[in-house]
Structure formats: C-alpha cells, structure tokens
PDB file of N, CA and C in Angstrom:
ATOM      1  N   UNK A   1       6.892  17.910  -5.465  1.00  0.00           N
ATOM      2  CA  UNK A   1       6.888  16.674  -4.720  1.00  0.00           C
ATOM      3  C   UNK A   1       6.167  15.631  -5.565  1.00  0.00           C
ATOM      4  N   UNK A   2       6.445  14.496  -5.661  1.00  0.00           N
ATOM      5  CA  UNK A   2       6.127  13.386  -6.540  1.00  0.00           C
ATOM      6  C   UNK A   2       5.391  12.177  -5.683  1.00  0.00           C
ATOM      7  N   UNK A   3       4.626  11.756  -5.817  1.00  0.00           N
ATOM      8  CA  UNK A   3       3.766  10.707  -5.654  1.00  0.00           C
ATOM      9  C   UNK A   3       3.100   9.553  -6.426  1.00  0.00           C
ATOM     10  N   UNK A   4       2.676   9.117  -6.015  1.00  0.00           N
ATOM     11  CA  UNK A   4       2.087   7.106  -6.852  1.00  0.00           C
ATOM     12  C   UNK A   4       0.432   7.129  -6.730  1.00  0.00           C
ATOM     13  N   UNK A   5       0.264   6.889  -8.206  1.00  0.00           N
ATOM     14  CA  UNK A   5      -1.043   6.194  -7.634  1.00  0.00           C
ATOM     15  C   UNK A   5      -1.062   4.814  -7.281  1.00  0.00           C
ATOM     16  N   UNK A   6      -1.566   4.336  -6.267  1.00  0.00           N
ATOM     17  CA  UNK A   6      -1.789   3.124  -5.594  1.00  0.00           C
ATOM     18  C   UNK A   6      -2.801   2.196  -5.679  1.00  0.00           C
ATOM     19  N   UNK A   7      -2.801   1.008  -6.100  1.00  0.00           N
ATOM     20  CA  UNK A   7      -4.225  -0.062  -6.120  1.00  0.00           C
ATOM     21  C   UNK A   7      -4.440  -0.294  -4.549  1.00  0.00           C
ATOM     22  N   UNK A   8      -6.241  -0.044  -4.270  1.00  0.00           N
ATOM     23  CA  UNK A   8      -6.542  -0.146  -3.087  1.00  0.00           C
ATOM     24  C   UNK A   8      -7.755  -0.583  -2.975  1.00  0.00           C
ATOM     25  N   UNK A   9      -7.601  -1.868  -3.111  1.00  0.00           N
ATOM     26  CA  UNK A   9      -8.699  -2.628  -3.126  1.00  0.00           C
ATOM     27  C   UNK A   9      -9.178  -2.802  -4.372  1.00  0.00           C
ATOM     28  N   UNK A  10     -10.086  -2.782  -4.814  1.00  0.00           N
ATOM     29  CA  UNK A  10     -10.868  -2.154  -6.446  1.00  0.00           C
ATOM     30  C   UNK A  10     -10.718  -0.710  -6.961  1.00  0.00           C
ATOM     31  N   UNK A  11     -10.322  -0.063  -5.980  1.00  0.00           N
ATOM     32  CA  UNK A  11     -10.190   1.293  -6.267  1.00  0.00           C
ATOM     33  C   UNK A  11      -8.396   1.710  -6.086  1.00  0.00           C
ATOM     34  N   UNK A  12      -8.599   3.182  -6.831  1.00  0.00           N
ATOM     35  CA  UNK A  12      -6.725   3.604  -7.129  1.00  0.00           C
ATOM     36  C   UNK A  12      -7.115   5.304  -6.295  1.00  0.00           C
ATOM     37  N   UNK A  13      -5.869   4.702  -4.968  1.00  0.00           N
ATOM     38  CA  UNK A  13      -5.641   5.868  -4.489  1.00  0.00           C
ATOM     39  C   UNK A  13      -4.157   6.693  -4.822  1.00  0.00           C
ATOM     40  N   UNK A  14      -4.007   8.000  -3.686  1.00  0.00           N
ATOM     41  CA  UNK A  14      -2.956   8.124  -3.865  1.00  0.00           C
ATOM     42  C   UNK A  14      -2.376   8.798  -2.478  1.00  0.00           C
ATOM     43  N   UNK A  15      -1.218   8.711  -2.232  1.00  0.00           N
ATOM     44  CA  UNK A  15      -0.455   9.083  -1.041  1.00  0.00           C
ATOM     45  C   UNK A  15      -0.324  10.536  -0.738  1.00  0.00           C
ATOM     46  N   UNK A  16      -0.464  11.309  -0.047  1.00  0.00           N
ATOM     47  CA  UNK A  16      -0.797  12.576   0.161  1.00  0.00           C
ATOM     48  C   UNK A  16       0.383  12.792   1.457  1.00  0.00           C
ATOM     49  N   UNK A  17       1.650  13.700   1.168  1.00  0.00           N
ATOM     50  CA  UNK A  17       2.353  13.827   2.275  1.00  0.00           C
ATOM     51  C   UNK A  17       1.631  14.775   3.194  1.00  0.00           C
ATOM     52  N   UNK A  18       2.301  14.556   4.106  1.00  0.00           N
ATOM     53  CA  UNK A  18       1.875  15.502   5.316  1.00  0.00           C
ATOM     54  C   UNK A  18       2.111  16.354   5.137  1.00  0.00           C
ATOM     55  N   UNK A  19       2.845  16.746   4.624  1.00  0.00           N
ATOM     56  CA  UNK A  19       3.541  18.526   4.516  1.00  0.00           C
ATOM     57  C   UNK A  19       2.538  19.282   3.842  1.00  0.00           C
ATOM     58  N   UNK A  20       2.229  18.694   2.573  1.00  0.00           N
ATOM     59  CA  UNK A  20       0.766  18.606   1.895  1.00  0.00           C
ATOM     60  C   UNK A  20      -0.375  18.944   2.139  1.00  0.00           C
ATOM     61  N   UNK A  21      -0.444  17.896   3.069  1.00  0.00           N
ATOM     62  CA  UNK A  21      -1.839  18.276   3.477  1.00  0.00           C
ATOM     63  C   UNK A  21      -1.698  19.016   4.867  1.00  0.00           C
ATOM     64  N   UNK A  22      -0.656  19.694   5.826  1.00  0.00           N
ATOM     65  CA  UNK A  22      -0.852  20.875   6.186  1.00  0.00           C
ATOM     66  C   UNK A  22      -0.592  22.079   5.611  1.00  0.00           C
ATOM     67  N   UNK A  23      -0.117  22.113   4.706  1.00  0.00           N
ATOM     68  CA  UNK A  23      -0.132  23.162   3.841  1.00  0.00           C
ATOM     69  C   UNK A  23      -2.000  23.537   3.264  1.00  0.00           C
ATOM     70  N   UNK A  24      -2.632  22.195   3.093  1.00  0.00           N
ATOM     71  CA  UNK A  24      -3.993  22.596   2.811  1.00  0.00           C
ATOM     72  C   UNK A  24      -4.718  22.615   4.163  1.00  0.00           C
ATOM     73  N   UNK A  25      -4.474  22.813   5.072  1.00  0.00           N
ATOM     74  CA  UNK A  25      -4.872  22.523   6.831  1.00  0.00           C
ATOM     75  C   UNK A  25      -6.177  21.617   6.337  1.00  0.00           C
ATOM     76  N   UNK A  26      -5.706  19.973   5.637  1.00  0.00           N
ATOM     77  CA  UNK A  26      -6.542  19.346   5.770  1.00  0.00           C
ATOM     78  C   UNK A  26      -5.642  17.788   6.718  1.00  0.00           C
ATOM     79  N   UNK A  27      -6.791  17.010   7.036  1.00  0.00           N
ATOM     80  CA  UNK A  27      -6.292  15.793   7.316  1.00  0.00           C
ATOM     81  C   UNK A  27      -6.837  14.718   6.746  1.00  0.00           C
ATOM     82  N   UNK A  28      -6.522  13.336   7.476  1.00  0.00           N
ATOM     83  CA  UNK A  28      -7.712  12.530   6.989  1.00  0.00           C
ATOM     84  C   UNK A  28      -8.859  12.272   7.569  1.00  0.00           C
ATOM     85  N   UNK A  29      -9.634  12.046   6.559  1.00  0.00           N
ATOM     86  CA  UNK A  29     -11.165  12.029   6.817  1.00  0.00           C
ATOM     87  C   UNK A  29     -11.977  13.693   6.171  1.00  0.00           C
ATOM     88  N   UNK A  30     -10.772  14.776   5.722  1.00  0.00           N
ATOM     89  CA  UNK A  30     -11.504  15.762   5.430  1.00  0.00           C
ATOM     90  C   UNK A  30     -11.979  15.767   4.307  1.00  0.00           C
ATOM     91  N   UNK A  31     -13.137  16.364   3.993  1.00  0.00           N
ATOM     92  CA  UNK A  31     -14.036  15.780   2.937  1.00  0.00           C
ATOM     93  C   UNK A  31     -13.309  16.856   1.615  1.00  0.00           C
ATOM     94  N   UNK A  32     -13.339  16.306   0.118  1.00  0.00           N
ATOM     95  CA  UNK A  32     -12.600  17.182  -0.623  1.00  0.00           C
ATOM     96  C   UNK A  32     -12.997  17.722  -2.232  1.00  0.00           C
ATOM     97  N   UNK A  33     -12.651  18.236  -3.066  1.00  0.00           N
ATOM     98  CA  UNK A  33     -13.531  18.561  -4.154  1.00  0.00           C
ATOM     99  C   UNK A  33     -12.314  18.023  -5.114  1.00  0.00           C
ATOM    100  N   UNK A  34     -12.612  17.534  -6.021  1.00  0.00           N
ATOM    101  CA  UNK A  34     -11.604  16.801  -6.664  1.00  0.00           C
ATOM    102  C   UNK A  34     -12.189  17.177  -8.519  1.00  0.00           C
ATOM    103  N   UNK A  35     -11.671  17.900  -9.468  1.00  0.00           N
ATOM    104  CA  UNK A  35     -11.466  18.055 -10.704  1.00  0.00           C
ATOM    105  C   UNK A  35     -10.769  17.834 -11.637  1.00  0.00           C
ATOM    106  N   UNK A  36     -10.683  17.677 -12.746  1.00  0.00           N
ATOM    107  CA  UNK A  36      -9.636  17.676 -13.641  1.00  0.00           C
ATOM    108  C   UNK A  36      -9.964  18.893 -14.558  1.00  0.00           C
ATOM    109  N   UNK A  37      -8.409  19.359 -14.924  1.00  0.00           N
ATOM    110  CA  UNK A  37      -8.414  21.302 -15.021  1.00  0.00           C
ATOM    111  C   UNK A  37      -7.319  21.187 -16.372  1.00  0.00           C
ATOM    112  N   UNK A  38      -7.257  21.468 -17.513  1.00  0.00           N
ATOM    113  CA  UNK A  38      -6.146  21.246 -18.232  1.00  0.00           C
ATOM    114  C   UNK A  38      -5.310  19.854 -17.994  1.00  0.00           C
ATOM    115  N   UNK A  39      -6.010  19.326 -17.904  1.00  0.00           N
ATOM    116  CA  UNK A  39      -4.704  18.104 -18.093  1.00  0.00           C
ATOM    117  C   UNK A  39      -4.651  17.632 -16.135  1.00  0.00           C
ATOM    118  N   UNK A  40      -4.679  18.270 -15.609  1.00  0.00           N
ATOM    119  CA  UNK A  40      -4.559  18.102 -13.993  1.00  0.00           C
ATOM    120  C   UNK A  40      -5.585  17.794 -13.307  1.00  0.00           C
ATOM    121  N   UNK A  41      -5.212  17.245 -11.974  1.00  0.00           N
ATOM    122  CA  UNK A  41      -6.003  17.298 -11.259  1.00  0.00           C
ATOM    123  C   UNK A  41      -5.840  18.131 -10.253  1.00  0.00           C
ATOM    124  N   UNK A  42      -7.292  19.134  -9.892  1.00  0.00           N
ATOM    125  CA  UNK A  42      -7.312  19.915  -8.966  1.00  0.00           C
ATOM    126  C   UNK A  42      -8.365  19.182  -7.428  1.00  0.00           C
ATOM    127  N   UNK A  43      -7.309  18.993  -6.724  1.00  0.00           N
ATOM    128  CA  UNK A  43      -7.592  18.736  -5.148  1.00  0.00           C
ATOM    129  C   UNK A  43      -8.119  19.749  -4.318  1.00  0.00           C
ATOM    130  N   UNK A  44      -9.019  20.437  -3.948  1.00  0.00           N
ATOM    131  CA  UNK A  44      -9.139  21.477  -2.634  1.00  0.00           C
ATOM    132  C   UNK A  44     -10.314  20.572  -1.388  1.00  0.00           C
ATOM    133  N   UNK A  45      -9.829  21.293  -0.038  1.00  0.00           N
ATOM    134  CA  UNK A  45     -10.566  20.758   1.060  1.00  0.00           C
ATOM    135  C   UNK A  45     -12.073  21.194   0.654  1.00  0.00           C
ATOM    136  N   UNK A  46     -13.182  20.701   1.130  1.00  0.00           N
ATOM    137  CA  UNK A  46     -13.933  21.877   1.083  1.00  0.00           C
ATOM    138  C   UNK A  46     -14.670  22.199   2.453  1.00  0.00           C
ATOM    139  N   UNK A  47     -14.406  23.562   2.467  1.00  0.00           N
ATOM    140  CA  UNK A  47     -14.802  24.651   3.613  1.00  0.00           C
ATOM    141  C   UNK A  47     -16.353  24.826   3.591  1.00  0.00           C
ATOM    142  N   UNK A  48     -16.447  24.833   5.399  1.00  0.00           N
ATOM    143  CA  UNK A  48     -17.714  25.169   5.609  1.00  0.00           C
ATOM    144  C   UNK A  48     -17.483  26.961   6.466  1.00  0.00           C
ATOM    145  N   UNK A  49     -17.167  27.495   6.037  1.00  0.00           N
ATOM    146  CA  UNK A  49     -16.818  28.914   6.408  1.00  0.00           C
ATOM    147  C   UNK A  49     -17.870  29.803   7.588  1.00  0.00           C
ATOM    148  N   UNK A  50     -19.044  28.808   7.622  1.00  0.00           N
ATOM    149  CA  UNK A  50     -20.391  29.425   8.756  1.00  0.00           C
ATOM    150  C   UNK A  50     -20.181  28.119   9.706  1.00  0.00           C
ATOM    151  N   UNK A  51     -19.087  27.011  10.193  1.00  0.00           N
ATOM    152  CA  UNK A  51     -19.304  26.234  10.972  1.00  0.00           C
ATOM    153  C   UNK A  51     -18.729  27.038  12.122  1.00  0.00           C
ATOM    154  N   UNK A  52     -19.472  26.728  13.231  1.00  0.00           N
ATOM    155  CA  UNK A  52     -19.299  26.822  14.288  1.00  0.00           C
ATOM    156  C   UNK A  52     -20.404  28.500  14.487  1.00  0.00           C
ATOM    157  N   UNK A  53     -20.768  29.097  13.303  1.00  0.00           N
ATOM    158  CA  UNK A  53     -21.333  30.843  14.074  1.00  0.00           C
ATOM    159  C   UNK A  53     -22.223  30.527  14.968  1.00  0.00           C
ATOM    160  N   UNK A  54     -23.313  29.679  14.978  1.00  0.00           N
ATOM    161  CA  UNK A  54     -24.154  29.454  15.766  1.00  0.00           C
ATOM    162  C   UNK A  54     -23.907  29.463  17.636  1.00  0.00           C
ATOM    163  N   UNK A  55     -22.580  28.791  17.614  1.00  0.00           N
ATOM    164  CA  UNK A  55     -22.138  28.548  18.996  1.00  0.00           C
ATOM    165  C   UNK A  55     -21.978  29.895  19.578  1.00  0.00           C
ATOM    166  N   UNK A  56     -21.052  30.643  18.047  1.00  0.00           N
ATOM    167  CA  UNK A  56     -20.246  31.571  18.894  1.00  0.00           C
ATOM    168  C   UNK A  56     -21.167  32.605  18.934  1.00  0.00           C
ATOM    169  N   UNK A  57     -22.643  32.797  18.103  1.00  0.00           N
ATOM    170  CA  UNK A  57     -23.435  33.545  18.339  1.00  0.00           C
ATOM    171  C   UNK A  57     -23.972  33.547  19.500  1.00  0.00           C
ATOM    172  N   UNK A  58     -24.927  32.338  20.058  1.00  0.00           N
ATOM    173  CA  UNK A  58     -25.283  31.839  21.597  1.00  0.00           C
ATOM    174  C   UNK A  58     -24.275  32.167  22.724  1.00  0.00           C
ATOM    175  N   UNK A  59     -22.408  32.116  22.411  1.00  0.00           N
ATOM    176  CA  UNK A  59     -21.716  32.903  23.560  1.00  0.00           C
ATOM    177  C   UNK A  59     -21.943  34.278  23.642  1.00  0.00           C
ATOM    178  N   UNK A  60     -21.794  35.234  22.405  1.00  0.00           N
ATOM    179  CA  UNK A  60     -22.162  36.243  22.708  1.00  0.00           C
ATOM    180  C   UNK A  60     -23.141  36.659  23.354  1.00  0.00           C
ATOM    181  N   UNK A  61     -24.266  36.140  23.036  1.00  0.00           N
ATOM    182  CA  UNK A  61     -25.524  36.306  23.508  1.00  0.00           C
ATOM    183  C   UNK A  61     -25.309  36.197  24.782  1.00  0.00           C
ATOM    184  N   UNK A  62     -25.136  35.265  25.470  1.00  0.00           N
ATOM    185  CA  UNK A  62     -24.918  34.652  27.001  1.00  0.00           C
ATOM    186  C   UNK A  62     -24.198  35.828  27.791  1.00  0.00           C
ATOM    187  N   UNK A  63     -23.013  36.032  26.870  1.00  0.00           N
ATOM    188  CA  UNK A  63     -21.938  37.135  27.617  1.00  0.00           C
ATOM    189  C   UNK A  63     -22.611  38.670  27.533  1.00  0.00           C
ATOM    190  N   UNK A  64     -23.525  39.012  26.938  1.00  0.00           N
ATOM    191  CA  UNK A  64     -24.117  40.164  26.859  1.00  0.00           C
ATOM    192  C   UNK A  64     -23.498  41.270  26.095  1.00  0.00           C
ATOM    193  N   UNK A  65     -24.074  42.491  26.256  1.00  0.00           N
ATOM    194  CA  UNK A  65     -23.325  43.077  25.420  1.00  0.00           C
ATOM    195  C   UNK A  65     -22.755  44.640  26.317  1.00  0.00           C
ATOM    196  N   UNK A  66     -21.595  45.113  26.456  1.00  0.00           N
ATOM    197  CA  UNK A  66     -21.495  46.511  26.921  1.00  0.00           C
ATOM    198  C   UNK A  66     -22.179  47.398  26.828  1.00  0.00           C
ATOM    199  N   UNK A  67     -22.325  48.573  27.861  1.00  0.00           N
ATOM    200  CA  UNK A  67     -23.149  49.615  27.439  1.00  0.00           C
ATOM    201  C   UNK A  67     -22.496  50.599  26.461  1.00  0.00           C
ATOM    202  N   UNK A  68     -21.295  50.568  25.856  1.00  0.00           N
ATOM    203  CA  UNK A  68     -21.133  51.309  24.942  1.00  0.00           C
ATOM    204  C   UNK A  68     -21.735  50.364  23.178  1.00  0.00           C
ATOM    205  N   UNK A  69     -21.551  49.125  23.731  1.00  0.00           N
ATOM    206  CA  UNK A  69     -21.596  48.103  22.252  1.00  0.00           C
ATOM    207  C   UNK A  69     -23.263  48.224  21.834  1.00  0.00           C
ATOM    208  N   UNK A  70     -24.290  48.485  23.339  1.00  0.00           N
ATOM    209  CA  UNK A  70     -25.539  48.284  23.080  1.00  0.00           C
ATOM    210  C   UNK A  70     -25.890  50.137  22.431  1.00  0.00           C
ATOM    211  N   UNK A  71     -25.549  51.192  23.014  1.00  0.00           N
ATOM    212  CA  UNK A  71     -25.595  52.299  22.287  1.00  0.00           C
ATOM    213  C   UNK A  71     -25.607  52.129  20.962  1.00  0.00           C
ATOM    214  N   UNK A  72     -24.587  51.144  20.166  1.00  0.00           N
ATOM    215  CA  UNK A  72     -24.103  51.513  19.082  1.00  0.00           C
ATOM    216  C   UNK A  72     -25.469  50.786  17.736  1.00  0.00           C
ATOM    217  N   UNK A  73     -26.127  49.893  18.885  1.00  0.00           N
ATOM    218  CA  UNK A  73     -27.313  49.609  17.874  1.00  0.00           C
ATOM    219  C   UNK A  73     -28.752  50.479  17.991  1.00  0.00           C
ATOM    220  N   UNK A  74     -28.548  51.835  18.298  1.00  0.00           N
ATOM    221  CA  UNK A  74     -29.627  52.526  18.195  1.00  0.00           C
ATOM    222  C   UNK A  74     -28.813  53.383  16.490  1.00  0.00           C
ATOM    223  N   UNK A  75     -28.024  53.193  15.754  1.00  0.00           N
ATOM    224  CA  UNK A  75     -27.682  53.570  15.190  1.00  0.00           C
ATOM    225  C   UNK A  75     -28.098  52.555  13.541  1.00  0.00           C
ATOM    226  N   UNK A  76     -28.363  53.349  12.743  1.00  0.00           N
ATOM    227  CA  UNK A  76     -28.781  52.479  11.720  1.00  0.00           C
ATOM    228  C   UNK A  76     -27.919  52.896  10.472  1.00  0.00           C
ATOM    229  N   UNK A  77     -27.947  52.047   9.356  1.00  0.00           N
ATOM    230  CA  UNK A  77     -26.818  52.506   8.156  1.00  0.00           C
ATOM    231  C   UNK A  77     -28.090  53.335   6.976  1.00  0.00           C
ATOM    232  N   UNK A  78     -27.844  54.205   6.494  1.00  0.00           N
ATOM    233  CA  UNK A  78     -28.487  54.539   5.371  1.00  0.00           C
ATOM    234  C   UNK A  78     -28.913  53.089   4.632  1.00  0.00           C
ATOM    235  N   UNK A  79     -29.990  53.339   3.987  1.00  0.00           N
ATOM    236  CA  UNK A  79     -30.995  52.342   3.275  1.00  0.00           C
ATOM    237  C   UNK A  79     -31.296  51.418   3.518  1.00  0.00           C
ATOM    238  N   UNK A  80     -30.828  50.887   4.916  1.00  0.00           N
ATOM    239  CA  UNK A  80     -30.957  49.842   5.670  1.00  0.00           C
ATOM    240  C   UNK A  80     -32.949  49.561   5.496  1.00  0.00           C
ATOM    241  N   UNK A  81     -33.384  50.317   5.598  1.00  0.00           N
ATOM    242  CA  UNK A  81     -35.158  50.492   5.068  1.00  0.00           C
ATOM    243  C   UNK A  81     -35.282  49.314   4.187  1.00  0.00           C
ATOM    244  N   UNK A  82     -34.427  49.717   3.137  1.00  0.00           N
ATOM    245  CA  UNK A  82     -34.761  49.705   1.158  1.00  0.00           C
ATOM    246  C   UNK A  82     -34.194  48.377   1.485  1.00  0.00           C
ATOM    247  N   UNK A  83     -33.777  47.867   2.129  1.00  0.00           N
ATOM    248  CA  UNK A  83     -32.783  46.201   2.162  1.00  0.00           C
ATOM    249  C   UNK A  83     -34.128  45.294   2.219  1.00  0.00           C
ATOM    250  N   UNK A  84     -33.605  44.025   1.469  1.00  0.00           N
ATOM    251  CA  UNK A  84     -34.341  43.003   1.288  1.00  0.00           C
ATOM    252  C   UNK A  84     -33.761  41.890   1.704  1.00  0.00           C
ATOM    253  N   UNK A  85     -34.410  41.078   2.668  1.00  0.00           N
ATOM    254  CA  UNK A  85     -33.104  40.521   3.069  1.00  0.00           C
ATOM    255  C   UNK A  85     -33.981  38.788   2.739  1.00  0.00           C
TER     256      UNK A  85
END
C-alpha cells in the first residue's frame, strides 16, 4: 500500500490507512515508536502490556477465591525459598 508524505503545518506528516492501522490495533492518538532500520522506517504502537492488572487484580480480590482455588495456595513450587524477588 502506498502513501504521501504531507506538509502539516511546519511539520511533514503522513496518511496512515485504516486497514493499517487496524491491522496494528492502533488508532489515533495512540502513542508510537518510530525508527529508521536499513533504509526504512519502522512504525510500532507502543504497548503497555501491565495496563489495566491492577483493576483486574482488585476484581479478583473482591470476587474471592473458591475453596478448591484457596487449597491450591498451601502448595509451594520448589526453590520458591532461594527466589529473590
């Protein structure tokens, strides 16, 4: 797919189809990492991959836990001791 760079204002953008940018499940306004790689430019979204655990930690919490799920933490992994966390 082919595109323009564009004068935009003082600055040079460029047109980003939609197909595009759901293919990168980004939109606008998503914030992005932008390089040049051999000769190219490399575009990626960038991911916050821990957004939202907090919430979904506090639901769990709220929702409690089964009596088979709470059994399962009297159980520990080997060297779990020796871990440094």
């Amino acid at each position: 797919m082919q595109t323009a760079f564009r004068k935009m204002g003082n600055s040079v953008g460029m047109i980003v189809p939609k197909t595009i940018l759901q293919e990168l499940g980004a939109a606008a306004g998503t914030a992005i990492d932008v390089r040049v790689e051999d000769g190219g430019m490399i575009v990626k979204p960038i991911r916050h991959p821990r957004a939202g655990w907090a919430e979904d930690a506090e639901r769990v919490v709220a929702h409690g836990l089964t009596e088979e799920e709470a059994d399962w933490l009297a159980f520990g992994n080997e060297g779990d001791d020796e871990l440094t966390w």
